[in-house]
Structure formats: structure tokens, C-alpha cells
PDB file of N, CA and C in Angstrom:
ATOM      1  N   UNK A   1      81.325 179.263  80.138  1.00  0.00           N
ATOM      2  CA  UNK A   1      82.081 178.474  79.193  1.00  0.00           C
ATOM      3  C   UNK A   1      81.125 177.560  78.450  1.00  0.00           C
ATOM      4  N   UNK A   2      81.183 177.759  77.439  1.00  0.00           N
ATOM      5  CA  UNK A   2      80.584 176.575  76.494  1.00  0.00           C
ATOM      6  C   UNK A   2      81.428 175.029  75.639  1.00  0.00           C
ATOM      7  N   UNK A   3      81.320 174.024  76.075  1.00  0.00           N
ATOM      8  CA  UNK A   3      81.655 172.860  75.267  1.00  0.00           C
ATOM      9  C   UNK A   3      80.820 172.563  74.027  1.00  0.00           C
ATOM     10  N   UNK A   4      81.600 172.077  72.765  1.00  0.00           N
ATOM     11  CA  UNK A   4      80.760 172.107  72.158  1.00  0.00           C
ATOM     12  C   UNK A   4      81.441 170.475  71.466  1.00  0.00           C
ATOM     13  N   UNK A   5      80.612 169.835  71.205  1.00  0.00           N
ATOM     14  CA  UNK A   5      81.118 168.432  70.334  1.00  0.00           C
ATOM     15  C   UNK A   5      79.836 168.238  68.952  1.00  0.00           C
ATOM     16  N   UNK A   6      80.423 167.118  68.757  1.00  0.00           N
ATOM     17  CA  UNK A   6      79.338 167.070  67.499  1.00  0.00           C
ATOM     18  C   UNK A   6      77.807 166.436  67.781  1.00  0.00           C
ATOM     19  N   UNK A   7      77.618 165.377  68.588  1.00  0.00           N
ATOM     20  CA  UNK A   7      76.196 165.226  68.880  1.00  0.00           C
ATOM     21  C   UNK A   7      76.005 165.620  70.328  1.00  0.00           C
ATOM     22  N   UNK A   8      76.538 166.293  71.474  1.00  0.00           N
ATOM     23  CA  UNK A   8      76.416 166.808  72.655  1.00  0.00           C
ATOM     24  C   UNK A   8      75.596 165.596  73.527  1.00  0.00           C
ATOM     25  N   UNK A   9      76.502 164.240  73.221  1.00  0.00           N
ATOM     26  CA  UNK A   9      76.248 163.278  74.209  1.00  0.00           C
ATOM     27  C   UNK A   9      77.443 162.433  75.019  1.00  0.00           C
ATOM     28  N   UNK A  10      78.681 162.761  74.752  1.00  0.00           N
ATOM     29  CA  UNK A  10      79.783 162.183  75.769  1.00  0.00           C
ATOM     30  C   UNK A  10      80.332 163.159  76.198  1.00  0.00           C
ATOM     31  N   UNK A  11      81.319 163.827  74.736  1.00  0.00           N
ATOM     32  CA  UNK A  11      82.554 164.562  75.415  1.00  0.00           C
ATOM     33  C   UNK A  11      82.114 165.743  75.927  1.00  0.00           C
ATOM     34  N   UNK A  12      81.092 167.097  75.589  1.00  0.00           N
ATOM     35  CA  UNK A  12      80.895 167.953  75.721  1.00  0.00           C
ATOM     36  C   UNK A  12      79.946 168.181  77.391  1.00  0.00           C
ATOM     37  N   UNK A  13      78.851 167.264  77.746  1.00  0.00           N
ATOM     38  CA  UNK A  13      78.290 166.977  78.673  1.00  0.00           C
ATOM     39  C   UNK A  13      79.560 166.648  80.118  1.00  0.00           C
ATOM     40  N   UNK A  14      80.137 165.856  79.354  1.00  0.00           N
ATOM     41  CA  UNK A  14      81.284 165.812  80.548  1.00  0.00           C
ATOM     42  C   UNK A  14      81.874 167.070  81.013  1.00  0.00           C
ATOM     43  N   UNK A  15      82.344 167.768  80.046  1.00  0.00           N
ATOM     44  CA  UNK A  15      83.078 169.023  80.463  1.00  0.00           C
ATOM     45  C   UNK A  15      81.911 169.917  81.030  1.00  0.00           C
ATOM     46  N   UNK A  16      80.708 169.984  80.584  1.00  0.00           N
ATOM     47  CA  UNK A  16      79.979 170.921  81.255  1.00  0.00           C
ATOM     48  C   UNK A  16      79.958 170.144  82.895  1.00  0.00           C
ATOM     49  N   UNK A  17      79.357 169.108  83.052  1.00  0.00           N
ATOM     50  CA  UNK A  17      79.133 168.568  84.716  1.00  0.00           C
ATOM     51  C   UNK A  17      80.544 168.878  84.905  1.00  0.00           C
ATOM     52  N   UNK A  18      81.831 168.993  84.531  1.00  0.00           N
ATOM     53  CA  UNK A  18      82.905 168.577  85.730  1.00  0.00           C
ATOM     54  C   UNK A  18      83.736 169.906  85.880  1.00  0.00           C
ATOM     55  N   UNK A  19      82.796 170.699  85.018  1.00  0.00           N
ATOM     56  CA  UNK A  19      83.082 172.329  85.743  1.00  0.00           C
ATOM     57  C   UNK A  19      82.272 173.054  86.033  1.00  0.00           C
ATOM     58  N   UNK A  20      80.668 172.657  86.125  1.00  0.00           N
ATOM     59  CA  UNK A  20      79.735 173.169  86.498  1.00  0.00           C
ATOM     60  C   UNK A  20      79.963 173.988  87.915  1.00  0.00           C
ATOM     61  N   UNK A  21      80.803 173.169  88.663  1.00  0.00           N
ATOM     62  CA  UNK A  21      80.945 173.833  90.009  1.00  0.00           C
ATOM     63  C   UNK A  21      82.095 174.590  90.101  1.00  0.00           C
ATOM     64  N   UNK A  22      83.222 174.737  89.389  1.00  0.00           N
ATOM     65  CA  UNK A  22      84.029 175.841  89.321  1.00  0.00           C
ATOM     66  C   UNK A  22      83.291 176.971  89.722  1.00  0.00           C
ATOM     67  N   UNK A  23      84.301 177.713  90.671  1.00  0.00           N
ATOM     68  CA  UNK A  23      84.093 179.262  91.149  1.00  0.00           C
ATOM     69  C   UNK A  23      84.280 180.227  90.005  1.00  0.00           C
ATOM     70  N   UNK A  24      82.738 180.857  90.007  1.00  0.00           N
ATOM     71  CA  UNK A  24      83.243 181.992  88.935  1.00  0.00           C
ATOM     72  C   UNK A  24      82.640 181.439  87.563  1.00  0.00           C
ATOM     73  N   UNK A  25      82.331 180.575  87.508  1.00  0.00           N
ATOM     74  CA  UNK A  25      82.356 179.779  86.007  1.00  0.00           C
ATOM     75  C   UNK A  25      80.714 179.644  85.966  1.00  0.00           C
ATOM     76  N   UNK A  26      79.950 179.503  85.072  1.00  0.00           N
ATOM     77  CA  UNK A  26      78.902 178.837  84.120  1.00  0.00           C
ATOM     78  C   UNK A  26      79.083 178.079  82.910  1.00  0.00           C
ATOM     79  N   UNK A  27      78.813 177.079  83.309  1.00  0.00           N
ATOM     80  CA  UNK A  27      78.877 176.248  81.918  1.00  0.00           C
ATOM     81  C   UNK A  27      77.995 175.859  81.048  1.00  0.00           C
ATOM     82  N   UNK A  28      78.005 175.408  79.820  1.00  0.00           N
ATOM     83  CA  UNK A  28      76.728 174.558  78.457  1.00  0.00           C
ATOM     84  C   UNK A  28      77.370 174.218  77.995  1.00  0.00           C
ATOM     85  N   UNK A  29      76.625 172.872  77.296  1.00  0.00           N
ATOM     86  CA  UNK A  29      77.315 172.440  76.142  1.00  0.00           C
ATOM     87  C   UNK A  29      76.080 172.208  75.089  1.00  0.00           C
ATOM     88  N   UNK A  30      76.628 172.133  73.946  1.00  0.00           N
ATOM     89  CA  UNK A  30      76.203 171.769  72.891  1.00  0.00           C
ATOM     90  C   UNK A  30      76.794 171.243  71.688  1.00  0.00           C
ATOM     91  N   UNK A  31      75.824 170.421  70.770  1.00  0.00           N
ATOM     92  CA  UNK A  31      76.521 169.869  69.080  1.00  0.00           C
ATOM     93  C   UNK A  31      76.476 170.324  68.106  1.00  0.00           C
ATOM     94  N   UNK A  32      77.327 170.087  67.122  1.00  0.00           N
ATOM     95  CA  UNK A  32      76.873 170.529  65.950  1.00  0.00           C
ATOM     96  C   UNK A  32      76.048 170.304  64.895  1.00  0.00           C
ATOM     97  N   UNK A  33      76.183 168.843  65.547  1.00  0.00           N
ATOM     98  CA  UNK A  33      74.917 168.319  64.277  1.00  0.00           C
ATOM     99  C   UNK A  33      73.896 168.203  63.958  1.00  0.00           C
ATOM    100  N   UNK A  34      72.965 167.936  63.069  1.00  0.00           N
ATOM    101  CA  UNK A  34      71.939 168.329  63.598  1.00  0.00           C
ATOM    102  C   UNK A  34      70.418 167.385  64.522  1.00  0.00           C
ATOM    103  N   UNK A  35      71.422 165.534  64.790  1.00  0.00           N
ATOM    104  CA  UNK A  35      70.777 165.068  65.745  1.00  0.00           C
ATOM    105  C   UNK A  35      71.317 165.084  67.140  1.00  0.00           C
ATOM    106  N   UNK A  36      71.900 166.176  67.376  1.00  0.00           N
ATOM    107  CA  UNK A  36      72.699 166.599  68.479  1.00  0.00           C
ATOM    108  C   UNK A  36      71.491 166.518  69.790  1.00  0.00           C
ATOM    109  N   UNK A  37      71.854 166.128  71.208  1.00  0.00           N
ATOM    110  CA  UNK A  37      70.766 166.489  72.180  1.00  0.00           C
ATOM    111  C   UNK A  37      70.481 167.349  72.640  1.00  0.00           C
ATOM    112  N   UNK A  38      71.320 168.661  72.407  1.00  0.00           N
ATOM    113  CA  UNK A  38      71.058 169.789  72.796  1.00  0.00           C
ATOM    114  C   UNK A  38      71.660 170.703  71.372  1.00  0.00           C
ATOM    115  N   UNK A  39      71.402 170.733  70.438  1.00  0.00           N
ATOM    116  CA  UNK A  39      71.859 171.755  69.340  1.00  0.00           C
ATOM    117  C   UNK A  39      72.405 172.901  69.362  1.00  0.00           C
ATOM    118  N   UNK A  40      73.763 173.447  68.829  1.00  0.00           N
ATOM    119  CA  UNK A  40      74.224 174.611  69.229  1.00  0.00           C
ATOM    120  C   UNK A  40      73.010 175.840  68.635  1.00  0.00           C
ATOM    121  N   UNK A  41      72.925 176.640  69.688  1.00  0.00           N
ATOM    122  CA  UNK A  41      72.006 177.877  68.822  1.00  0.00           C
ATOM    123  C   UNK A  41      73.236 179.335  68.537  1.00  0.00           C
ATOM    124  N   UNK A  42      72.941 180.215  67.757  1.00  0.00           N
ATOM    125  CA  UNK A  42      73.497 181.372  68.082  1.00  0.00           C
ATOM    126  C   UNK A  42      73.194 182.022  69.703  1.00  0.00           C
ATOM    127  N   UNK A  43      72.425 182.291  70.066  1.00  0.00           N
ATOM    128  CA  UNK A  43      72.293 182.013  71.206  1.00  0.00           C
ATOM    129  C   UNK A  43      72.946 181.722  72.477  1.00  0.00           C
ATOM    130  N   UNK A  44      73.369 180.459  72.593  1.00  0.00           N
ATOM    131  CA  UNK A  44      74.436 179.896  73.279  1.00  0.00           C
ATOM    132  C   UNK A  44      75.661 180.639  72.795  1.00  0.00           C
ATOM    133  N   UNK A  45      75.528 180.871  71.513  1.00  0.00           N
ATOM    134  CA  UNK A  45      77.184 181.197  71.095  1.00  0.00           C
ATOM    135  C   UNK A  45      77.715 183.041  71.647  1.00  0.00           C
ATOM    136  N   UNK A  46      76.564 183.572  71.886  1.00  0.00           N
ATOM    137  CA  UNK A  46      75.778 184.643  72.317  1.00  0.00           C
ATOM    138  C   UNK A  46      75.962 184.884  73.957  1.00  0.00           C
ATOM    139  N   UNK A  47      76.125 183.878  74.471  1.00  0.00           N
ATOM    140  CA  UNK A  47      76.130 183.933  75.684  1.00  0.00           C
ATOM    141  C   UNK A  47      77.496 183.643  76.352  1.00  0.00           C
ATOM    142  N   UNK A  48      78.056 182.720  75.706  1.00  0.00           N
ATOM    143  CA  UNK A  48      79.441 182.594  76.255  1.00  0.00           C
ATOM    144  C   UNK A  48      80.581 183.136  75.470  1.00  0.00           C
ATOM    145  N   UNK A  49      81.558 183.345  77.003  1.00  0.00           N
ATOM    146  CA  UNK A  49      82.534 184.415  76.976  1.00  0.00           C
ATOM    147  C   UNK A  49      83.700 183.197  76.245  1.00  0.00           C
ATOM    148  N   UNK A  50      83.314 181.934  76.660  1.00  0.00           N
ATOM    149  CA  UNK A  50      84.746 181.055  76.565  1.00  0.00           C
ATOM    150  C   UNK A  50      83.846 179.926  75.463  1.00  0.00           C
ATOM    151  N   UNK A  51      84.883 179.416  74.334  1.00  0.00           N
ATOM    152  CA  UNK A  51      84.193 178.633  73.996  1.00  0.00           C
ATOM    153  C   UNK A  51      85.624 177.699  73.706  1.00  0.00           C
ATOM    154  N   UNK A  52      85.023 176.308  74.181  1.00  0.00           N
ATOM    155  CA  UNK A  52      85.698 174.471  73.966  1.00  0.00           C
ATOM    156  C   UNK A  52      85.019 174.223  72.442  1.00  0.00           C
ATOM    157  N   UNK A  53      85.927 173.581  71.706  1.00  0.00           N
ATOM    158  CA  UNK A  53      85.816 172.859  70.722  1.00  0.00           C
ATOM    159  C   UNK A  53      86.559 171.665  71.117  1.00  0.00           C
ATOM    160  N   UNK A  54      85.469 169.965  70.755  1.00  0.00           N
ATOM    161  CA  UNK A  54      86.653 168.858  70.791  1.00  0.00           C
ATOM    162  C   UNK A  54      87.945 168.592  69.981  1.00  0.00           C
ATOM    163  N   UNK A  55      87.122 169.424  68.733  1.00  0.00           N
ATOM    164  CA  UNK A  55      88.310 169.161  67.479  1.00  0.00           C
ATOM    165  C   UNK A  55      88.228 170.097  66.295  1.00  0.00           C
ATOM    166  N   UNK A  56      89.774 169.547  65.868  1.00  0.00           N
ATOM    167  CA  UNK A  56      89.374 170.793  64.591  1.00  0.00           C
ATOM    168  C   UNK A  56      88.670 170.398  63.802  1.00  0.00           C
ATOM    169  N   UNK A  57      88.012 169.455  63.411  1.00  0.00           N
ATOM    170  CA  UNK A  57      86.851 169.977  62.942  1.00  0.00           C
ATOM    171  C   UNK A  57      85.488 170.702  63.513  1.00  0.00           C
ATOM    172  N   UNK A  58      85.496 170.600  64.881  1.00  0.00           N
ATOM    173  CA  UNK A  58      84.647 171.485  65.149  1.00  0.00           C
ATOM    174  C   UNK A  58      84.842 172.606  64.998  1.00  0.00           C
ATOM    175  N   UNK A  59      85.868 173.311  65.133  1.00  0.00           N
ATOM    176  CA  UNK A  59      86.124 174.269  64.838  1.00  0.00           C
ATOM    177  C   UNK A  59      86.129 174.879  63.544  1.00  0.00           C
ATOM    178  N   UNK A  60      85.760 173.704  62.424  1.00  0.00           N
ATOM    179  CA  UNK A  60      86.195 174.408  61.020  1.00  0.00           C
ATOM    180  C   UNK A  60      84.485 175.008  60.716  1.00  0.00           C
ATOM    181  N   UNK A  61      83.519 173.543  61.648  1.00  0.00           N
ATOM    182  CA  UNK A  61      81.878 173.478  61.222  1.00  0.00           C
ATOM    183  C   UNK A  61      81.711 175.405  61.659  1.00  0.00           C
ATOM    184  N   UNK A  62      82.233 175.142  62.861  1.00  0.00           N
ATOM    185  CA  UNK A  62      81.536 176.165  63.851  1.00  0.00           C
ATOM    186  C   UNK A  62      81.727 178.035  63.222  1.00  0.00           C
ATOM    187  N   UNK A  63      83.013 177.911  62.346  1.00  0.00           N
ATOM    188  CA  UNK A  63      83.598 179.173  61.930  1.00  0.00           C
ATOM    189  C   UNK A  63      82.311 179.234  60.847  1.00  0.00           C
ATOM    190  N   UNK A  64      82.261 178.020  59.639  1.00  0.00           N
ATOM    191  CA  UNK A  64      81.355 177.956  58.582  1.00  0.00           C
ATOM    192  C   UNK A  64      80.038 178.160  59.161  1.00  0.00           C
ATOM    193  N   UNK A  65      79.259 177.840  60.279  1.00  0.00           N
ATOM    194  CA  UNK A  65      78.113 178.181  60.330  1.00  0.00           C
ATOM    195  C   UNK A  65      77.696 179.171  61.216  1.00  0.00           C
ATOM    196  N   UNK A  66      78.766 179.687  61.888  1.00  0.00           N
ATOM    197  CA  UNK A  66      78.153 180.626  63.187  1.00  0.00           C
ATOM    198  C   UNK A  66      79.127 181.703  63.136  1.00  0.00           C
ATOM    199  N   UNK A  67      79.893 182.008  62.115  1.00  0.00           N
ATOM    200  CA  UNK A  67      80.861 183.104  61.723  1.00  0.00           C
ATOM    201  C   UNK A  67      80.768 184.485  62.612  1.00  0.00           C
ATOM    202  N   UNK A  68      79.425 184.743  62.322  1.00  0.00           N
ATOM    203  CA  UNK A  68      78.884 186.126  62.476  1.00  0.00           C
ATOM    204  C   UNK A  68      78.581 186.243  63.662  1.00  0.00           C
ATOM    205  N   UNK A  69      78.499 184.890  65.011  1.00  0.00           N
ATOM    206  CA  UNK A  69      78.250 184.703  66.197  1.00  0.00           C
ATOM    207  C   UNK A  69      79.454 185.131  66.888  1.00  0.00           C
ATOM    208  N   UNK A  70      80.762 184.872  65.886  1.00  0.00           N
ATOM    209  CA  UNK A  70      81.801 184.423  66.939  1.00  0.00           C
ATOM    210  C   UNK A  70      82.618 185.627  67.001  1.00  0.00           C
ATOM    211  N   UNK A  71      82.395 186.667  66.404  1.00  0.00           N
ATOM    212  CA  UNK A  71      83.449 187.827  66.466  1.00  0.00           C
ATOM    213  C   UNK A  71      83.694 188.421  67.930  1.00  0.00           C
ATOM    214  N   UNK A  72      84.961 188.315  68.658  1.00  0.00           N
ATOM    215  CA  UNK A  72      85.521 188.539  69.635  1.00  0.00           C
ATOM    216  C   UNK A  72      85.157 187.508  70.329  1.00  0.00           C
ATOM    217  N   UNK A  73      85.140 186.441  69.996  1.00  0.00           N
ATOM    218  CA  UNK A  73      84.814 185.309  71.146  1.00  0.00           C
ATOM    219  C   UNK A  73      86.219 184.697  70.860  1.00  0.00           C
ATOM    220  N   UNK A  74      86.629 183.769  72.412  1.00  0.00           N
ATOM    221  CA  UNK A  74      87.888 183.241  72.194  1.00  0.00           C
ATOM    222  C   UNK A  74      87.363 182.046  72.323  1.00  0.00           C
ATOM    223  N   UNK A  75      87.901 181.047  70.867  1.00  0.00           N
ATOM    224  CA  UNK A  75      87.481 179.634  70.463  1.00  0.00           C
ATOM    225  C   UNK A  75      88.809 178.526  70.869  1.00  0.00           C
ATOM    226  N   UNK A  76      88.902 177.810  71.623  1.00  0.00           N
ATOM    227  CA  UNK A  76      89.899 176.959  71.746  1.00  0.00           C
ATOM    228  C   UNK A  76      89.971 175.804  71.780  1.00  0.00           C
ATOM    229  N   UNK A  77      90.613 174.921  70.851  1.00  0.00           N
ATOM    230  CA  UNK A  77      90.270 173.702  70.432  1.00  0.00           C
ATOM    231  C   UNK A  77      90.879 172.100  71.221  1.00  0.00           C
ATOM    232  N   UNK A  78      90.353 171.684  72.255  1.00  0.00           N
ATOM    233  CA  UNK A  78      91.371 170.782  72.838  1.00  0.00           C
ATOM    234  C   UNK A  78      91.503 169.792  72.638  1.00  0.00           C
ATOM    235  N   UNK A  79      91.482 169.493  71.009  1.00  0.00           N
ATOM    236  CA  UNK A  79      92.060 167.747  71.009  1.00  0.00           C
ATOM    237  C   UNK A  79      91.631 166.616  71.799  1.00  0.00           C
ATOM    238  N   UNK A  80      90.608 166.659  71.481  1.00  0.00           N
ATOM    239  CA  UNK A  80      90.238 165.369  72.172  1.00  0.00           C
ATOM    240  C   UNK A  80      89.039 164.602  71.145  1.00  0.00           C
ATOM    241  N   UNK A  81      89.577 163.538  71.030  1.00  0.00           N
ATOM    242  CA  UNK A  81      88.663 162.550  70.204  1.00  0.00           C
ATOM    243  C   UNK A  81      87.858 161.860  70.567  1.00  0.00           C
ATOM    244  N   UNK A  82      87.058 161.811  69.875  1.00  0.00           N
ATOM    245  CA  UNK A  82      85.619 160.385  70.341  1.00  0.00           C
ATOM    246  C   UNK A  82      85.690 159.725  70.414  1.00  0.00           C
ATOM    247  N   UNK A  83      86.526 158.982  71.746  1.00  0.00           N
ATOM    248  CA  UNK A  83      87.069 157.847  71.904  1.00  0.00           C
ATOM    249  C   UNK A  83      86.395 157.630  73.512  1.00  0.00           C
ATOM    250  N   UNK A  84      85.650 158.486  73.693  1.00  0.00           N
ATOM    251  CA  UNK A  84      85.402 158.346  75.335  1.00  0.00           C
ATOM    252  C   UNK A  84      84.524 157.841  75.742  1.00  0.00           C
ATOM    253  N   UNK A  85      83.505 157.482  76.635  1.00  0.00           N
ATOM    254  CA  UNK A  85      82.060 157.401  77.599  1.00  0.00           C
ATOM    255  C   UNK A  85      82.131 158.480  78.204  1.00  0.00           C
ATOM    256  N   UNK A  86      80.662 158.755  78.412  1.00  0.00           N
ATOM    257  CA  UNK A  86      80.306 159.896  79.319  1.00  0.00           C
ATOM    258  C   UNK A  86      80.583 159.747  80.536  1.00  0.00           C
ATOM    259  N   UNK A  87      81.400 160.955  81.074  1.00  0.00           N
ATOM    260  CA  UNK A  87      82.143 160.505  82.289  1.00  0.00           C
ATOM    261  C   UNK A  87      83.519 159.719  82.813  1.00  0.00           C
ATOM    262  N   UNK A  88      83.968 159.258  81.671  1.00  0.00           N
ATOM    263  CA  UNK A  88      84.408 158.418  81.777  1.00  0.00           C
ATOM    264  C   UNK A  88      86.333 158.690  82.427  1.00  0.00           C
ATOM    265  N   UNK A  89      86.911 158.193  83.336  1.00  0.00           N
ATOM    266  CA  UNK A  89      87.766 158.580  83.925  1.00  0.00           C
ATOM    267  C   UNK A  89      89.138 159.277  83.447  1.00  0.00           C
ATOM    268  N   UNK A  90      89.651 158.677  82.471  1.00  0.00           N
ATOM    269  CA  UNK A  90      90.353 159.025  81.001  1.00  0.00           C
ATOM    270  C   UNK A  90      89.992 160.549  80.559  1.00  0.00           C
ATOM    271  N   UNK A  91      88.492 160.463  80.226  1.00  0.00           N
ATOM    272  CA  UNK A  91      87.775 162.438  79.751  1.00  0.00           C
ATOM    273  C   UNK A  91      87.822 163.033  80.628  1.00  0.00           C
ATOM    274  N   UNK A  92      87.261 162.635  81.669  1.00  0.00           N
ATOM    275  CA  UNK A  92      87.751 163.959  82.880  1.00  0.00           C
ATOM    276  C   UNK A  92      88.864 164.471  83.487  1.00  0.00           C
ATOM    277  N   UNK A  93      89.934 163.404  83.401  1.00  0.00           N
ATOM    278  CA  UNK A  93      91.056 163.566  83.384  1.00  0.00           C
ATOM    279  C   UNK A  93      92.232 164.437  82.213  1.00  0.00           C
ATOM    280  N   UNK A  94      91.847 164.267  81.212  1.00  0.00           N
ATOM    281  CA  UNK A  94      91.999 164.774  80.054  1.00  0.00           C
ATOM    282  C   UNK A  94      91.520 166.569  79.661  1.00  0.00           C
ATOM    283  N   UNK A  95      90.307 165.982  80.416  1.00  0.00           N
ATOM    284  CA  UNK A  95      89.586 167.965  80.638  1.00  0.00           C
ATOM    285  C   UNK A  95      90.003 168.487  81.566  1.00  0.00           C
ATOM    286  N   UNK A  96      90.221 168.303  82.583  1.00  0.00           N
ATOM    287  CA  UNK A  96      90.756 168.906  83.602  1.00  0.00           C
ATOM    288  C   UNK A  96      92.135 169.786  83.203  1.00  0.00           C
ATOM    289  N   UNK A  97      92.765 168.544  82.753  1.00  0.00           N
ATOM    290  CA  UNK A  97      94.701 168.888  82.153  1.00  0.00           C
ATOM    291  C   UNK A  97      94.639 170.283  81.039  1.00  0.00           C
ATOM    292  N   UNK A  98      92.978 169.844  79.987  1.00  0.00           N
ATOM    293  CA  UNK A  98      93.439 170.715  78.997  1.00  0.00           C
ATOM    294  C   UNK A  98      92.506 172.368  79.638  1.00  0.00           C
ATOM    295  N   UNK A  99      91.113 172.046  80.671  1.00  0.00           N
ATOM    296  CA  UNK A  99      91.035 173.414  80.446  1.00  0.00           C
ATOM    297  C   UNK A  99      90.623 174.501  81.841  1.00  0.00           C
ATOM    298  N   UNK A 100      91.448 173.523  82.809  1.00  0.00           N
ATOM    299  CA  UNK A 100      91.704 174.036  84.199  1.00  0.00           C
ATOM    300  C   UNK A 100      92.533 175.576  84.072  1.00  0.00           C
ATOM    301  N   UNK A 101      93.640 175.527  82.777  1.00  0.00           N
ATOM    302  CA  UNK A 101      94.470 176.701  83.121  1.00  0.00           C
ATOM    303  C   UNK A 101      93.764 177.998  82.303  1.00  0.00           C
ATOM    304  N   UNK A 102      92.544 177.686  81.453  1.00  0.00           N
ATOM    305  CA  UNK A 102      91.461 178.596  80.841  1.00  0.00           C
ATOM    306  C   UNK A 102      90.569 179.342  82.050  1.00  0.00           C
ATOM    307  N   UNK A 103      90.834 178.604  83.400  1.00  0.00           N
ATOM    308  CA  UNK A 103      89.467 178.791  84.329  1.00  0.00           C
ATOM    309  C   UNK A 103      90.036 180.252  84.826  1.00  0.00           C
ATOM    310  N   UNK A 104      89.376 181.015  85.318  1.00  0.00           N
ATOM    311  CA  UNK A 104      89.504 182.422  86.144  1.00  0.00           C
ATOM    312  C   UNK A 104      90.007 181.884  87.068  1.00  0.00           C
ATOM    313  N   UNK A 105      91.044 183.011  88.018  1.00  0.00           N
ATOM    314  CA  UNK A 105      91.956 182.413  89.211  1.00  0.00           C
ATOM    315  C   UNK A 105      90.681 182.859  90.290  1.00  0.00           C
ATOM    316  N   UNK A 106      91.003 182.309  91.311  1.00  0.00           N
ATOM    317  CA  UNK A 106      90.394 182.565  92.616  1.00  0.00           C
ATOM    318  C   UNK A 106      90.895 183.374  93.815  1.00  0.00           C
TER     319      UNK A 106
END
């Protein structure tokens, strides 16, 4: 699974650590922008089966620049705004709700 936010320093990092250990699962995250800490590559987009968007606009950047990455990939956008800290009890709580029922069963 890949998270992806716009500078890959609160919301997206969170979701990668707090499903890193899900059974079955691999996670990354990355941004879109381009002082992001980890930059989305095709690549990444290349590699994952599942992809998190925080928002629709990520989703609008991500169609406009990585179009040709994303054919048959399933993109799903969970509403969540930059309103958080990394980690912060509220986001993990929030990720859990929106993308626990995305996870493979056990």
C-alpha cells in the first residue's frame, strides 16, 4: 500500500508506520510536491497494488502527473485534511476507521 500526501511529512508517514505491521501488507509513502521528504517516483507508483490519497486534490495532481503509472491501479481518496501532527492520536484514529476495511482479511 502506498500513502501519498503532499510534502510526505505528517499524514502519509503516519499511515505508512501504523500499518507497517499489518499481516500481508507492505507499506510507503510519499508527496507530491516537489519539497516533499520522500518524493513520489513512478516507481513507487509501480510498485503498489493499493494506493491512499489524503485528498482530492491529490488525487487530481496524481492523475495529471503520473497518468500513465496508474492504469489498473486502485486509487482511493480518504479525506483527510492537514490538520494533523505526525502521529498524532486523532490521524491514527481516523486511518485506521478509513483504511482497515481496504486491508486483506486474515
Amino acid at each position: 500500500m502506498l500513502f501519498i500526501c503532499a510534502r510526505n511529512r505528517l499524514r502519509s508517514p503516519t499511515a505508512e508506520r501504523v500499518f507497517a505491521q499489518s499481516p500481508g501488507v507492505e507499506t510507503a509513502s510519499a508527496g507530491l510536491n516537489p519539497d516533499a521528504d520522500n518524493p513520489l517516483t513512478p516507481e513507487l507508483l509501480d510498485w503498489a497494488d493499493l494506493i491512499f490519497v489524503m485528498e482530492r486534490a491529490h488525487r487530481s495532481k496524481l492523475a495529471a502527473r503520473f497518468k500513465s503509472h496508474l492504469r489498473g491501479k486502485r486509487v482511493i481518496c480518504l479525506e483527510i485534511s492537514d490538520d494533523y501532527a505526525f502521529m498524532a492520536p486523532d490521524l491514527v484514529q481516523l486511518l485506521r476507521a478509513r483504511v482497515s476495511r481496504h486491508l486483506p482479511s486474515s
